[in-house]
C-alpha atoms as a PDB file:
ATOM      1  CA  UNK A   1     -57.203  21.367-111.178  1.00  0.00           C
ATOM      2  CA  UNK A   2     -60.316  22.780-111.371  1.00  0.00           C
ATOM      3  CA  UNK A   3     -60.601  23.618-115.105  1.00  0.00           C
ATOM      4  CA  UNK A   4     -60.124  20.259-115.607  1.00  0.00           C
ATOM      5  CA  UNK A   5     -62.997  19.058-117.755  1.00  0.00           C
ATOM      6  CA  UNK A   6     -64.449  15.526-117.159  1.00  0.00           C
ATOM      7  CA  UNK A   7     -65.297  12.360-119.291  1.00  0.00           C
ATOM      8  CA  UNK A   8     -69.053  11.917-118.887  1.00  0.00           C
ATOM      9  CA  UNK A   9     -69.084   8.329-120.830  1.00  0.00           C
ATOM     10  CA  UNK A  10     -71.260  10.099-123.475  1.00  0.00           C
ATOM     11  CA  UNK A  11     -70.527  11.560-126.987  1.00  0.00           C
ATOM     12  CA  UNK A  12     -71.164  15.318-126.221  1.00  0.00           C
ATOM     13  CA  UNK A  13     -69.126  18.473-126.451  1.00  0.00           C
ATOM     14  CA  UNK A  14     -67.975  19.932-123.442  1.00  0.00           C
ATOM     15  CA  UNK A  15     -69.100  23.403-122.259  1.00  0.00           C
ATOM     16  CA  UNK A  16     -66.145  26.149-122.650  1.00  0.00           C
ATOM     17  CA  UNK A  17     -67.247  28.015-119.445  1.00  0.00           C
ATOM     18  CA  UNK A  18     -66.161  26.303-116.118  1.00  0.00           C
ATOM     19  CA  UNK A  19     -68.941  26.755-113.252  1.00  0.00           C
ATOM     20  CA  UNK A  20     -68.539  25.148-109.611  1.00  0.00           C
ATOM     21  CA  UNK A  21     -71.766  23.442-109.349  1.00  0.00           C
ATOM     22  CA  UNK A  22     -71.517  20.220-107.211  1.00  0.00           C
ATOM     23  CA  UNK A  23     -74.493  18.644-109.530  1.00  0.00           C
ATOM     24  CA  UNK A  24     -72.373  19.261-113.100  1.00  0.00           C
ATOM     25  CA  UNK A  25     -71.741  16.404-114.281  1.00  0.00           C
ATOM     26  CA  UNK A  26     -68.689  18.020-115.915  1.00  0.00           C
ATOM     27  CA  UNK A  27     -67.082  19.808-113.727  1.00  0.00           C
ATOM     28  CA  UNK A  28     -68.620  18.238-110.750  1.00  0.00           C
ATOM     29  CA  UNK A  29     -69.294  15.285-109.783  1.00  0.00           C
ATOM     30  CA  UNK A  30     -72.467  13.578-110.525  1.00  0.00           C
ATOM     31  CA  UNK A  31     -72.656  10.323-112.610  1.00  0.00           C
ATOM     32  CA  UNK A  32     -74.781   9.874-115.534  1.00  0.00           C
ATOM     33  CA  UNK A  33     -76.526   7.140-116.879  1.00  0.00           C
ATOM     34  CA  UNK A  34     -79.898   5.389-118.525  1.00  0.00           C
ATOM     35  CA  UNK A  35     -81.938   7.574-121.136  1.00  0.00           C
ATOM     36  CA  UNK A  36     -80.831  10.010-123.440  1.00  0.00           C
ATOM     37  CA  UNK A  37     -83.546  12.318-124.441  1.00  0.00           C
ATOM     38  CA  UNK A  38     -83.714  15.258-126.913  1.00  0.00           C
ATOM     39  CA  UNK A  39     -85.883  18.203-126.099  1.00  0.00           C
ATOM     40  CA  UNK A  40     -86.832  21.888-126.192  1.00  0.00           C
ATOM     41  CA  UNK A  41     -86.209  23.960-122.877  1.00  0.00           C
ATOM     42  CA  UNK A  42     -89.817  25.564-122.272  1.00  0.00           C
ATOM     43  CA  UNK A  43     -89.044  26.823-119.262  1.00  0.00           C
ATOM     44  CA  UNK A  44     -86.254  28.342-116.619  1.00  0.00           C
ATOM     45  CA  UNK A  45     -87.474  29.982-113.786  1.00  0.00           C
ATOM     46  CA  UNK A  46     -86.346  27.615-111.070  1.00  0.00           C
ATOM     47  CA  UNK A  47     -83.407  27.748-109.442  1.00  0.00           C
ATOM     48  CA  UNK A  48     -80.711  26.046-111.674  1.00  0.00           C
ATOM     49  CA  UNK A  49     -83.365  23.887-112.905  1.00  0.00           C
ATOM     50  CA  UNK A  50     -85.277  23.576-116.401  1.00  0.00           C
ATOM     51  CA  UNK A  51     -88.222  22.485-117.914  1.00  0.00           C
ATOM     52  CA  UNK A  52     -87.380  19.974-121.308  1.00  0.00           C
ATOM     53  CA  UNK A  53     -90.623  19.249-123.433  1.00  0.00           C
ATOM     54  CA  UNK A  54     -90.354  16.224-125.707  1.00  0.00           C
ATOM     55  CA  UNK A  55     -92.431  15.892-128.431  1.00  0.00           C
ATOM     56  CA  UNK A  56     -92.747  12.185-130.425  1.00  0.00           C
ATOM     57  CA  UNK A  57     -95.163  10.374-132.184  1.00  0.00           C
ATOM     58  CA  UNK A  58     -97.475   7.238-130.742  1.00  0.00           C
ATOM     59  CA  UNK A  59     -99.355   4.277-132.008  1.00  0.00           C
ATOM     60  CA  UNK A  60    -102.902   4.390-131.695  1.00  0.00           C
ATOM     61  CA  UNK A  61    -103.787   0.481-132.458  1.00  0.00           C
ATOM     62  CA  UNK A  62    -107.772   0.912-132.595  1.00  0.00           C
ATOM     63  CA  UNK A  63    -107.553   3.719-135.190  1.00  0.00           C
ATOM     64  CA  UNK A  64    -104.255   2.207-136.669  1.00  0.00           C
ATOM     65  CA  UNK A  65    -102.814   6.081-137.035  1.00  0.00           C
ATOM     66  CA  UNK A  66     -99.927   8.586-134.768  1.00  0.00           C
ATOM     67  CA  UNK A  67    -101.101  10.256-132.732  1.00  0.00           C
ATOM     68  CA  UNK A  68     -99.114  13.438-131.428  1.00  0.00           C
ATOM     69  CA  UNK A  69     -98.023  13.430-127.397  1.00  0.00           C
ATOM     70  CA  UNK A  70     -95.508  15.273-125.639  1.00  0.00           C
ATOM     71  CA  UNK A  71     -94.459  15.056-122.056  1.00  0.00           C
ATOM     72  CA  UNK A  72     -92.749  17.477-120.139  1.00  0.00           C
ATOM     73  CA  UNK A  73     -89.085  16.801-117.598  1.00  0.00           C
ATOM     74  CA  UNK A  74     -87.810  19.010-115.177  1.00  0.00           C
ATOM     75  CA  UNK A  75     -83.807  19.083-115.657  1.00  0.00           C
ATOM     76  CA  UNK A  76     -80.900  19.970-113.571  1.00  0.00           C
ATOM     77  CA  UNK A  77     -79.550  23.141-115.696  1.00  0.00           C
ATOM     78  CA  UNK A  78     -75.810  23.551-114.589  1.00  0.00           C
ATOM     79  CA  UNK A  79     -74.588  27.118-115.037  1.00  0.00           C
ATOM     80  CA  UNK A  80     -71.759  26.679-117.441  1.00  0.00           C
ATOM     81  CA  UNK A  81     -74.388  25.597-120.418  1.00  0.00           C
ATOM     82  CA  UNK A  82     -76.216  29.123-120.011  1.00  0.00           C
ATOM     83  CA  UNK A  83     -79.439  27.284-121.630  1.00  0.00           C
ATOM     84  CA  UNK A  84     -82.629  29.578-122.441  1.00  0.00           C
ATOM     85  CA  UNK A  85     -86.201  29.098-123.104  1.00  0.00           C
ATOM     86  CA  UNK A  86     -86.368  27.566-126.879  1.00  0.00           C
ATOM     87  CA  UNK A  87     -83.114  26.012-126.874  1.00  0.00           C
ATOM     88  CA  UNK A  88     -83.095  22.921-127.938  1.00  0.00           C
ATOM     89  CA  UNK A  89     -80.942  20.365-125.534  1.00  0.00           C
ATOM     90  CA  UNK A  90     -80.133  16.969-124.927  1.00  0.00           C
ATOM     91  CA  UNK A  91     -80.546  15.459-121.339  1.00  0.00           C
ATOM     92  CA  UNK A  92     -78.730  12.403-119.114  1.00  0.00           C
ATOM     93  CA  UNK A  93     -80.549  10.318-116.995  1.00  0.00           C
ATOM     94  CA  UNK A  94     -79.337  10.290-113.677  1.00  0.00           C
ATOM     95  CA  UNK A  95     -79.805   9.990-109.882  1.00  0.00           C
ATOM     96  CA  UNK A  96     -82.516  11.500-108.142  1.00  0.00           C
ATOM     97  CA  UNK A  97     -81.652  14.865-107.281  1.00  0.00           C
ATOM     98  CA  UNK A  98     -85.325  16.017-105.724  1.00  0.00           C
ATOM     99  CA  UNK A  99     -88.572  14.746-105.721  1.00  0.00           C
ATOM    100  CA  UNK A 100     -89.447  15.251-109.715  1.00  0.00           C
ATOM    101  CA  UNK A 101     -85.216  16.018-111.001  1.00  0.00           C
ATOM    102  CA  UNK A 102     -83.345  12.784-112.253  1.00  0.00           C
ATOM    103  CA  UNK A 103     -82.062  14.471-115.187  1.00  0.00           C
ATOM    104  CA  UNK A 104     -79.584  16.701-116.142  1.00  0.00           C
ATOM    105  CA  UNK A 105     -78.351  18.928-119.152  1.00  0.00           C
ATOM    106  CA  UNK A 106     -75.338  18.005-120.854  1.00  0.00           C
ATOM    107  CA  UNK A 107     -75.747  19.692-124.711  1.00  0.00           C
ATOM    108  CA  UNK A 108     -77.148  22.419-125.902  1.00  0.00           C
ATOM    109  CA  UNK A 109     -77.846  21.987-129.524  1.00  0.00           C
END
């Protein structure tokens, strides 16, 4: 029963370790939904938690040119991924899970 592998609703490929973290949203059970970002894991010294930085392009209207930004998520990491710095992810929205989580990692790419 346990290595029983949920459906997450999204087109990813499950992990082929099985971890017993509550907050997995595949072998646990926390529901995803919302964004879908892409990212680069910068950081992953907290406690089953990592930082994602996303890097995209924005409009600058007055000097009609991109401009470069980036911002920076901390993501649930769930143990089964085994994600390190420079990997580059893809992350769920979901519920809160402390006062600056609400995503999680469901790819490593």
């Amino acid at each position: 029963m346990k290595n029983e592998v949920k459906d997450i609703g999204i087109d990813v490929k499950a992990p082929e370790t099985v971890c017993n973290d509550q907050h997995c949203p595949f072998h646990g059970k926390l529901p995803v939904r919302g964004q879908v970002i892409d990212g680069v894991v910068v950081s992953d010294k907290m406690q089953n938690t990592a930082v994602v930085e996303r890097n995209y392009l924005n409009y600058d209207h007055k000097f009609e040119r991109y401009v470069k930004k980036s911002s920076r998520y901390s993501a649930h990491c769930p143990p089964c991924l085994n994600v390190k710095p420079g990997d580059a992810v893809r992350m769920v929205e979901c519920r809160p899970l402390s006062k600056t989580v609400a995503f999680v990692i469901v790819e490593k790419r």
